[in-house]
Protein backbone atom coordinates (compact mmCIF):
# COMPACT_ATOMS: atom_id res chain seq x y z
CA UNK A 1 9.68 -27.21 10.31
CA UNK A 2 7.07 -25.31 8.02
CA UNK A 3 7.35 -25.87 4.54
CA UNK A 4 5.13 -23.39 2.30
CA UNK A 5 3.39 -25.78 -1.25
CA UNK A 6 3.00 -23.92 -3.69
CA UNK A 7 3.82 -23.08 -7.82
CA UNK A 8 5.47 -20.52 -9.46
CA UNK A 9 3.20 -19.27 -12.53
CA UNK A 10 3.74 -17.40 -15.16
CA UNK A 11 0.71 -15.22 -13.62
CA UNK A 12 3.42 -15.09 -10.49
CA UNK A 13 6.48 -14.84 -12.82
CA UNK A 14 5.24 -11.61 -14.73
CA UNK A 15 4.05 -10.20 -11.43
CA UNK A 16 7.48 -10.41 -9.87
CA UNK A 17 9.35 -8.67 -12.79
CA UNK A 18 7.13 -5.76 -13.06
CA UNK A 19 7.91 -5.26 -8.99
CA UNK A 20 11.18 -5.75 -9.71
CA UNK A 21 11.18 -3.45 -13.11
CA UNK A 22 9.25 -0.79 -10.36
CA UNK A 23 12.21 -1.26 -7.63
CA UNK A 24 14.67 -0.30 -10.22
CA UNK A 25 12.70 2.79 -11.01
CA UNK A 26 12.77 3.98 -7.76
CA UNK A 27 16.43 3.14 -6.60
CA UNK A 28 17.52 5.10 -10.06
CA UNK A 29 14.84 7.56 -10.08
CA UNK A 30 15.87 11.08 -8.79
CA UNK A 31 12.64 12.12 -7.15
CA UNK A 32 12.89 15.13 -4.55
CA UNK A 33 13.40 14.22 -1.00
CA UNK A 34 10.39 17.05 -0.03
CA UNK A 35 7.99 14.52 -2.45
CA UNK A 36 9.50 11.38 -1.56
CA UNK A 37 8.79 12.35 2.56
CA UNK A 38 5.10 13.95 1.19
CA UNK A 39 4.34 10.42 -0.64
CA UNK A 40 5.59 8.85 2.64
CA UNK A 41 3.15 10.05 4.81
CA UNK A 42 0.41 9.45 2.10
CA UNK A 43 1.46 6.00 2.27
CA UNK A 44 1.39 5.33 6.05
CA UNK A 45 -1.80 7.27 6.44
CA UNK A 46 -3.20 4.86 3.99
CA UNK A 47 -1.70 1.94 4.91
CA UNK A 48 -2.86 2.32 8.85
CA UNK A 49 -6.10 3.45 7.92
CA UNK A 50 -6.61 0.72 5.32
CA UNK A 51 -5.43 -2.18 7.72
CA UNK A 52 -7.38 -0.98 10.37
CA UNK A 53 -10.47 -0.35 8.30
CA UNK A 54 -10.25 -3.79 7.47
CA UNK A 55 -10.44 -5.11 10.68
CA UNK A 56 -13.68 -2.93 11.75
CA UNK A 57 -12.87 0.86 12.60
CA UNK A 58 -15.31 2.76 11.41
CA UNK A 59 -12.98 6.21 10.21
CA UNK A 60 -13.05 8.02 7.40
CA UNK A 61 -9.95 8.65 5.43
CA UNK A 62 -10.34 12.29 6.24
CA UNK A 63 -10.78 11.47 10.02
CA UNK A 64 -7.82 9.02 9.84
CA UNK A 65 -5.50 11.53 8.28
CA UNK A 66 -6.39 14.39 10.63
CA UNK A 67 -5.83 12.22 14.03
CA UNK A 68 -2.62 10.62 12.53
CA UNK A 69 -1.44 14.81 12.01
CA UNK A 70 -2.00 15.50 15.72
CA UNK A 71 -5.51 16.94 15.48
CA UNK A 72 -8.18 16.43 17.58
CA UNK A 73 -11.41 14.44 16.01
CA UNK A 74 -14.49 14.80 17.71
CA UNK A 75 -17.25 12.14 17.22
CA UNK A 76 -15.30 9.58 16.70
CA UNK A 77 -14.75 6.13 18.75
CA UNK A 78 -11.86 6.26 20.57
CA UNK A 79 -10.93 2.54 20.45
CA UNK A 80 -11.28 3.23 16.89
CA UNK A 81 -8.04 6.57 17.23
CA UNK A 82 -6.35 4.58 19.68
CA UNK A 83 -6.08 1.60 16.82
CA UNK A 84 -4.58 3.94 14.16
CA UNK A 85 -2.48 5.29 16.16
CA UNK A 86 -1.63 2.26 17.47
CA UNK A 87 -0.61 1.35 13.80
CA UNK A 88 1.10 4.08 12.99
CA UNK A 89 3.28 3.30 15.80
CA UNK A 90 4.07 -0.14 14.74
CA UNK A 91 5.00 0.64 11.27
CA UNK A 92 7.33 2.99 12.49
CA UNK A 93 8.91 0.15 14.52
CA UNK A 94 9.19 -1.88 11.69
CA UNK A 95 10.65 1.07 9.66
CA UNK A 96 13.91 1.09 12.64
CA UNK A 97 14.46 -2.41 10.49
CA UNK A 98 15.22 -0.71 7.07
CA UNK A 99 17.85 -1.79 5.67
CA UNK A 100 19.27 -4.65 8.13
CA UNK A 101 19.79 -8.17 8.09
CA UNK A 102 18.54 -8.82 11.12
CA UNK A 103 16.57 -12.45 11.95
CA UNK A 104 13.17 -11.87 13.02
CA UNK A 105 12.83 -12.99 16.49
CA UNK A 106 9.28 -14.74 17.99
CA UNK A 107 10.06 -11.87 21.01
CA UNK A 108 10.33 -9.14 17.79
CA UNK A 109 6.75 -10.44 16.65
CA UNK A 110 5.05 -10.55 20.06
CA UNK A 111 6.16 -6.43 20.23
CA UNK A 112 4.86 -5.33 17.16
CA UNK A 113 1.55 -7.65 18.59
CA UNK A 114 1.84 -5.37 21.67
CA UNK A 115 2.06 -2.39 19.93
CA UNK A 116 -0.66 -2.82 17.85
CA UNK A 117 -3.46 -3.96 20.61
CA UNK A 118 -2.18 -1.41 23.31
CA UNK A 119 -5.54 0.12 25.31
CA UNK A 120 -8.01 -1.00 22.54
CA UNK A 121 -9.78 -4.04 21.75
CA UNK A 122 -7.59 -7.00 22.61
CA UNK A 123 -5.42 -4.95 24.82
CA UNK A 124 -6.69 -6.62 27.77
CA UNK A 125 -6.26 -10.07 26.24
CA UNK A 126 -2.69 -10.99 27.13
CA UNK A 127 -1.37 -9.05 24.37
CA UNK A 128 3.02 -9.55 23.40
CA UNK A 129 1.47 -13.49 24.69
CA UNK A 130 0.08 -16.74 22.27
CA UNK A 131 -3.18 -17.92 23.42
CA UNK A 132 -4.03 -20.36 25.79
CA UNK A 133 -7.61 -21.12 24.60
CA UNK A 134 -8.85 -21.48 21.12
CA UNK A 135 -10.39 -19.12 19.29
CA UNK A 136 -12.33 -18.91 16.04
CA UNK A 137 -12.74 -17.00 12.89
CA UNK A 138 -16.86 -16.19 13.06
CA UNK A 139 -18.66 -14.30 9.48
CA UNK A 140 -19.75 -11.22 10.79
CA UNK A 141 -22.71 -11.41 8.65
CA UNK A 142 -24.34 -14.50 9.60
CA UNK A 143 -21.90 -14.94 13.16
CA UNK A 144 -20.96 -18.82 11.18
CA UNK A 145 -17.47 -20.21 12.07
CA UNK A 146 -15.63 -20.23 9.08
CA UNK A 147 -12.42 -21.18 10.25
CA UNK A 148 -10.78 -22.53 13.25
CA UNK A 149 -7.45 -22.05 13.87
CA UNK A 150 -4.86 -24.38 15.44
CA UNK A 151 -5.37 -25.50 19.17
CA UNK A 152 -3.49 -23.52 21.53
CA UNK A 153 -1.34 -26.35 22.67
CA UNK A 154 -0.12 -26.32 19.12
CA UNK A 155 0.51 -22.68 18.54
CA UNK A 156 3.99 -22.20 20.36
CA UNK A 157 5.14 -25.20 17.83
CA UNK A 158 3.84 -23.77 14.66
CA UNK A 159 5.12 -20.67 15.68
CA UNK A 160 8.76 -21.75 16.04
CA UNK A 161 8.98 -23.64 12.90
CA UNK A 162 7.00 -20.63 10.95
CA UNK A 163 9.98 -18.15 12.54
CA UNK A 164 12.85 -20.71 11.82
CA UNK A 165 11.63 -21.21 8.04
CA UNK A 166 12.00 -16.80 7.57
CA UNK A 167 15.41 -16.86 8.85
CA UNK A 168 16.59 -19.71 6.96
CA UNK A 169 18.43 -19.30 3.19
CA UNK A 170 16.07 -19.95 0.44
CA UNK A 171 16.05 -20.24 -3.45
CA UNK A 172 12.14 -18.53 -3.19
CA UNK A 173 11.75 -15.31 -3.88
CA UNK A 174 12.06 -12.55 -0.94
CA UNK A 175 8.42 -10.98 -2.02
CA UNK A 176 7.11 -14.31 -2.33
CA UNK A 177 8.24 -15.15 1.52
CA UNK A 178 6.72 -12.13 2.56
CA UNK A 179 2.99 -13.58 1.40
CA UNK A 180 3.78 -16.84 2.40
CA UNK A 181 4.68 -15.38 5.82
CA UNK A 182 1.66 -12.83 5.61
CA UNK A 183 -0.93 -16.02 5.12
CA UNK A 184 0.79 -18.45 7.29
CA UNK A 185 0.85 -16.51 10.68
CA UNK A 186 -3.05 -15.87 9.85
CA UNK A 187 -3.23 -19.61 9.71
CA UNK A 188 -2.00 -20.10 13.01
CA UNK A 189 -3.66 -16.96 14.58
CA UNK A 190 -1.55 -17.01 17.53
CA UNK A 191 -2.86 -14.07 19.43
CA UNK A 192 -6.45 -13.72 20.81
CA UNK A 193 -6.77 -10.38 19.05
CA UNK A 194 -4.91 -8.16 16.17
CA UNK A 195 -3.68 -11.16 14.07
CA UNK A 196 -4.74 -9.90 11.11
CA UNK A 197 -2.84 -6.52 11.56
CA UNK A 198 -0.14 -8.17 13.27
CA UNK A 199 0.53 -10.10 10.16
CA UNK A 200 0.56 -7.45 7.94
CA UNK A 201 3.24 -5.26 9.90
CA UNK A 202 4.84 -8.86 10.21
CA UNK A 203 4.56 -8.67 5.99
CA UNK A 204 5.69 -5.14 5.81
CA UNK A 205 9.05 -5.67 8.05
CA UNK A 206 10.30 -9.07 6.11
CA UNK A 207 9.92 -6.84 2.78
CA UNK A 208 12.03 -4.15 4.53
CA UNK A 209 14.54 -6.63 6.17
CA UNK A 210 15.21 -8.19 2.35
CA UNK A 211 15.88 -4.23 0.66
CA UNK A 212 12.52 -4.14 -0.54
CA UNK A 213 10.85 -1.26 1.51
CA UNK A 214 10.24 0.70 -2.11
CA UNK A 215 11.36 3.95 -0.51
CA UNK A 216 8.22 3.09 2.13
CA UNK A 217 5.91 4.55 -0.77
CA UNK A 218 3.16 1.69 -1.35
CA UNK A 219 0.47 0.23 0.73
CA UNK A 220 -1.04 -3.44 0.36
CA UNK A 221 -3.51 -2.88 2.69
CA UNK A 222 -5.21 0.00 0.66
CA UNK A 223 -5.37 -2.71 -2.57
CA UNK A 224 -6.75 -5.04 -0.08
CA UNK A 225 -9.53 -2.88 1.33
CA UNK A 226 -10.66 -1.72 -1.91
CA UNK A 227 -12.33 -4.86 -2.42
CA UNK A 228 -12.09 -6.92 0.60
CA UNK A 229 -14.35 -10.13 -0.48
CA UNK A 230 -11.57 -10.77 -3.12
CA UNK A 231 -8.50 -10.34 0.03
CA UNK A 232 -10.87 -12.80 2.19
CA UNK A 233 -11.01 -15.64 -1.05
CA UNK A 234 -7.26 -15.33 -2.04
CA UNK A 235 -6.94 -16.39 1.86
CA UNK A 236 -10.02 -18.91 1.87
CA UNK A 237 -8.41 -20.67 -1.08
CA UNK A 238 -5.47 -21.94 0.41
CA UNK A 239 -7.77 -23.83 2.86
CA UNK A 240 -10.09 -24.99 -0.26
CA UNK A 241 -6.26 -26.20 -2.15
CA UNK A 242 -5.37 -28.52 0.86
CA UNK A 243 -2.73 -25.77 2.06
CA UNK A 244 -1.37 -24.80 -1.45
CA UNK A 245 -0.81 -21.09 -1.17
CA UNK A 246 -0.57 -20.55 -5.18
CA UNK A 247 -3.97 -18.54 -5.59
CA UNK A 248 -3.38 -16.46 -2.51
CA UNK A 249 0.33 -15.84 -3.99
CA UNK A 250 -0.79 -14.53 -7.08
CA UNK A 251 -3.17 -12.02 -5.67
CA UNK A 252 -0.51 -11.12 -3.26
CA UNK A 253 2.23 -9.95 -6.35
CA UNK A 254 -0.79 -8.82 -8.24
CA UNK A 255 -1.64 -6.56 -5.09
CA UNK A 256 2.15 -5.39 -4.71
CA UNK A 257 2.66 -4.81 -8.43
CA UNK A 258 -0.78 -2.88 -8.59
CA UNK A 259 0.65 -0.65 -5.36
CA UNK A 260 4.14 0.00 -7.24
CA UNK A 261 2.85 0.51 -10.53
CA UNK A 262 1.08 3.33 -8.96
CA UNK A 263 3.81 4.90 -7.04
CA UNK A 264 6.29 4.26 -10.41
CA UNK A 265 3.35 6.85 -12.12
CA UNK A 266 3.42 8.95 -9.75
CA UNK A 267 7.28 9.72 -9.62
CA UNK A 268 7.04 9.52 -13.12
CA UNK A 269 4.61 12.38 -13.23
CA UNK A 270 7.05 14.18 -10.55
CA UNK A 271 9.92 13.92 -12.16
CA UNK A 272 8.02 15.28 -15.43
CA UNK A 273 6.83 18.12 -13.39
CA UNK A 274 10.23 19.22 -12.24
CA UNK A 275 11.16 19.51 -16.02
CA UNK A 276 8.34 21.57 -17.16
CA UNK A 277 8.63 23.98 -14.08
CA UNK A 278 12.24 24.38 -15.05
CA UNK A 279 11.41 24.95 -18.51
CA UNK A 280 8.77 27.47 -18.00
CA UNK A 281 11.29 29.29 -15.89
CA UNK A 282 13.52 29.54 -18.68
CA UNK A 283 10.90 30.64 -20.90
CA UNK A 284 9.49 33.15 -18.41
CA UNK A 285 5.83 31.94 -18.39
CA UNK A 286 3.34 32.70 -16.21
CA UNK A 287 2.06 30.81 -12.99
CA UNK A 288 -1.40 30.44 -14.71
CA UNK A 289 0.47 29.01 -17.90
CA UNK A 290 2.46 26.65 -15.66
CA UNK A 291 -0.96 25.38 -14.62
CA UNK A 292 -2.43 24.82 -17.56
CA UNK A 293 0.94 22.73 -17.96
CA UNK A 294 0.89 20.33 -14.94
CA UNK A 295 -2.99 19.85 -15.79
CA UNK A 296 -2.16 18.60 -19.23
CA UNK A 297 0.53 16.35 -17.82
CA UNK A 298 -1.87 14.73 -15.24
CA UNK A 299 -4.50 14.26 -17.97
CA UNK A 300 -2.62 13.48 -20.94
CA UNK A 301 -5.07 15.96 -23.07
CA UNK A 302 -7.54 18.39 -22.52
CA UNK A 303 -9.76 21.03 -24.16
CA UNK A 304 -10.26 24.65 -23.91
CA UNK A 305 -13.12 24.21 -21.72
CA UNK A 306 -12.19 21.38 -19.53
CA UNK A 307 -8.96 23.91 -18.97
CA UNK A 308 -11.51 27.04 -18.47
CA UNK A 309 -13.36 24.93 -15.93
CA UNK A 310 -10.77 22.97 -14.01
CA UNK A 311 -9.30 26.66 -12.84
CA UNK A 312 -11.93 28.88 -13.74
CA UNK A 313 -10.03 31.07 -16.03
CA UNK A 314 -11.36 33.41 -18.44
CA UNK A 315 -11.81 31.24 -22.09
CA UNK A 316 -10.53 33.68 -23.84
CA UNK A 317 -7.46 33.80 -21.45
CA UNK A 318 -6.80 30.06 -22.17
CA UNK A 319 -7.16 30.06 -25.48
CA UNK A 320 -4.53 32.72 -25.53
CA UNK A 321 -2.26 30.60 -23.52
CA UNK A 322 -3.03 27.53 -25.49
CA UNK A 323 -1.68 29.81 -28.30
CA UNK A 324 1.38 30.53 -26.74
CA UNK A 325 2.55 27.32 -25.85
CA UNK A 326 1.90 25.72 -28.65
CA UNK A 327 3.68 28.38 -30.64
CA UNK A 328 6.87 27.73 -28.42
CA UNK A 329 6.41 23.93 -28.83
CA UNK A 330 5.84 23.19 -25.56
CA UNK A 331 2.02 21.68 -26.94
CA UNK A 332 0.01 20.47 -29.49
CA UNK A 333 -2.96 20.45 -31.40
CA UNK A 334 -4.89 17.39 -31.85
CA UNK A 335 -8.51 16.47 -32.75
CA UNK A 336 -9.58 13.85 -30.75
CA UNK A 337 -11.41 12.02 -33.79
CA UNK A 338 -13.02 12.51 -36.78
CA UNK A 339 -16.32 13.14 -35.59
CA UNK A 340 -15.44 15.54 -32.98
CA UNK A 341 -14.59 19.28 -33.81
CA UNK A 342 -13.37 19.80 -30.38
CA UNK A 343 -9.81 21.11 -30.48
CA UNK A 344 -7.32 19.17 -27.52
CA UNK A 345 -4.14 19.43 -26.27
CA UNK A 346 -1.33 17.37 -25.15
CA UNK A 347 2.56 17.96 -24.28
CA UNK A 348 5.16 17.50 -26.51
């Protein structure tokens, strides 16, 4: 039977209750189901082209985006489409999950597995199957082993007390099972290929299965790419701790809150937006002066200029709006300090 070491620290602690502060947000929030599906798709674009990115295929975001739409990419190497599509695919498995209480099965893993490697690289290594030879984690850089996994003879062990420890009742923290469960299946690497994406579907679908799919807005793999030799240390470290998992945990809430902090902004903004479209409605105002609006709410303050430039109006023309919605209170005034003459503006 697996049993995760690790503390809870206060670095942990105040982690968890901004996630949770951020899940109550968005299960009160009344966000638009046209921007909640349009933050969706941002989300899975990212989060497949992220996770993917991370394991070696070379796409842009751009080219990622356009072959997840249905377009066709030229240039571009198709082991590396067939992988993000491959992704897409899985995530959309796991997202069949939302909302149940099912157990997660060792058959349910070895599917996502099989999803994920289908026709590109480790397709044609027994994928849906554990390994029956060992394999090794090699540096890229310097082609070092830096980590060798379990022996095969081992794996089908590990891998049944690792699936009976999910589905048992626990006083830990759902998120903090989902990291646990995210680094322990990398420790026992039981495929030949795609473990690392394999164990961050694997991560995705326990959040879901516990009610915390966050409207299926965020993506860890996006705050793991952006700076990946921190992602590879948080894992390293558990090795360096004698298997305690408390530095990887705390980079994994850190990494989650960071993800729903952002979305919680970004439906804040929404939600803002719907009121000041509404309002400007009611007050008649013009599309340009609804502009200058959303701009001001996205930057917090701006000047005449930054206005002028942003949407290449006529100064004059701002400053005539500017005029106007101040006058109506929908504005205001404010010099930015006292050395700077420069007029800005801000909502009210």
């Amino acid at each position: 039977m697996f049993e995760p070491k690790f503390n809870i620290t206060n670095r942990i602690n105040n982690s968890l209750l901004e996630i949770e502060r951020a899940r109550g947000f968005l299960d009160a929030a009344k966000l638009k189901e046209d921007w909640i599906k349009r933050m969706q798709s941002e989300a899975l674009i990212l989060e497949a082209h992220h996770s993917t990115h991370i394991e070696g295929t070379r796409l842009t975001l751009s080219q990622a985006q356009r072959i997840l739409d249905g377009e066709s990419v030229s240039g571009v190497v198709p082991d590396d489409q067939e992988e993000i599509l491959n992704y897409k695919e899985a995530i959309n498995f796991v997202s069949e999950y939302l909302g149940k209480r099912s157990e997660i099965k060792e058959e349910l893993i070895k599917e996502i597995h099989r999803i994920l490697v289908k026709n590109v690289r480790g397709g044609t290594l027994n994928p849906g199957n554990y390994r029956e030879v060992q394999n090794y984690i090699v540096n890229s850089l310097t082609g070092d082993i830096i980590y060798t996994p379990p022996t095969p003879s081992e794996v089908p062990g590990l891998m049944k007390g690792f699936v009976q420890w999910l589905n048992e009742k626990s006083e830990i923290s759902l998120v903090l099972v989902a990291g646990i469960a995210q680094y322990q299946f990398v420790y026992i690497h039981p495929f030949l290929d795609g473990n690392g994406r394999t164990a961050r579907v694997l991560c995705t679908l326990i959040l879901y299965l516990q009610g915390y799919d966050f409207k299926r807005l965020f993506s860890l793999s996006e705050y793991y790419d952006r700076d990946r030799s921190s992602y590879y240390n948080a894992i390293q470290s558990v090795r360096n701790n004698h298997m305690d998992m408390t530095d990887w945990l705390e980079y994994f809430v850190d990494g989650l809150k960071n993800q729903l902090t952002e979305v919680r902004i970004k439906g804040e903004i929404a939600i803002k937006s719907d009121i000041i479209i509404d309002r400007s409605r009611k007050l008649d105002l013009n599309e340009r002066q609804q502009k200058i609006l959303l701009f001001l709410l996205e930057k917090k303050r701006s000047s005449v200029e930054e206005i002028r430039q942003k949407f290449s109006f006529v100064r004059r023309t701002v400053q005539r709006d500017l005029l106007k919605l101040t006058t109506i209170g929908m504005i205001k005034e404010i010099a930015k300090n006292e050395t700077d003459p420069t007029k800005y503006y801000e909502l009210l």
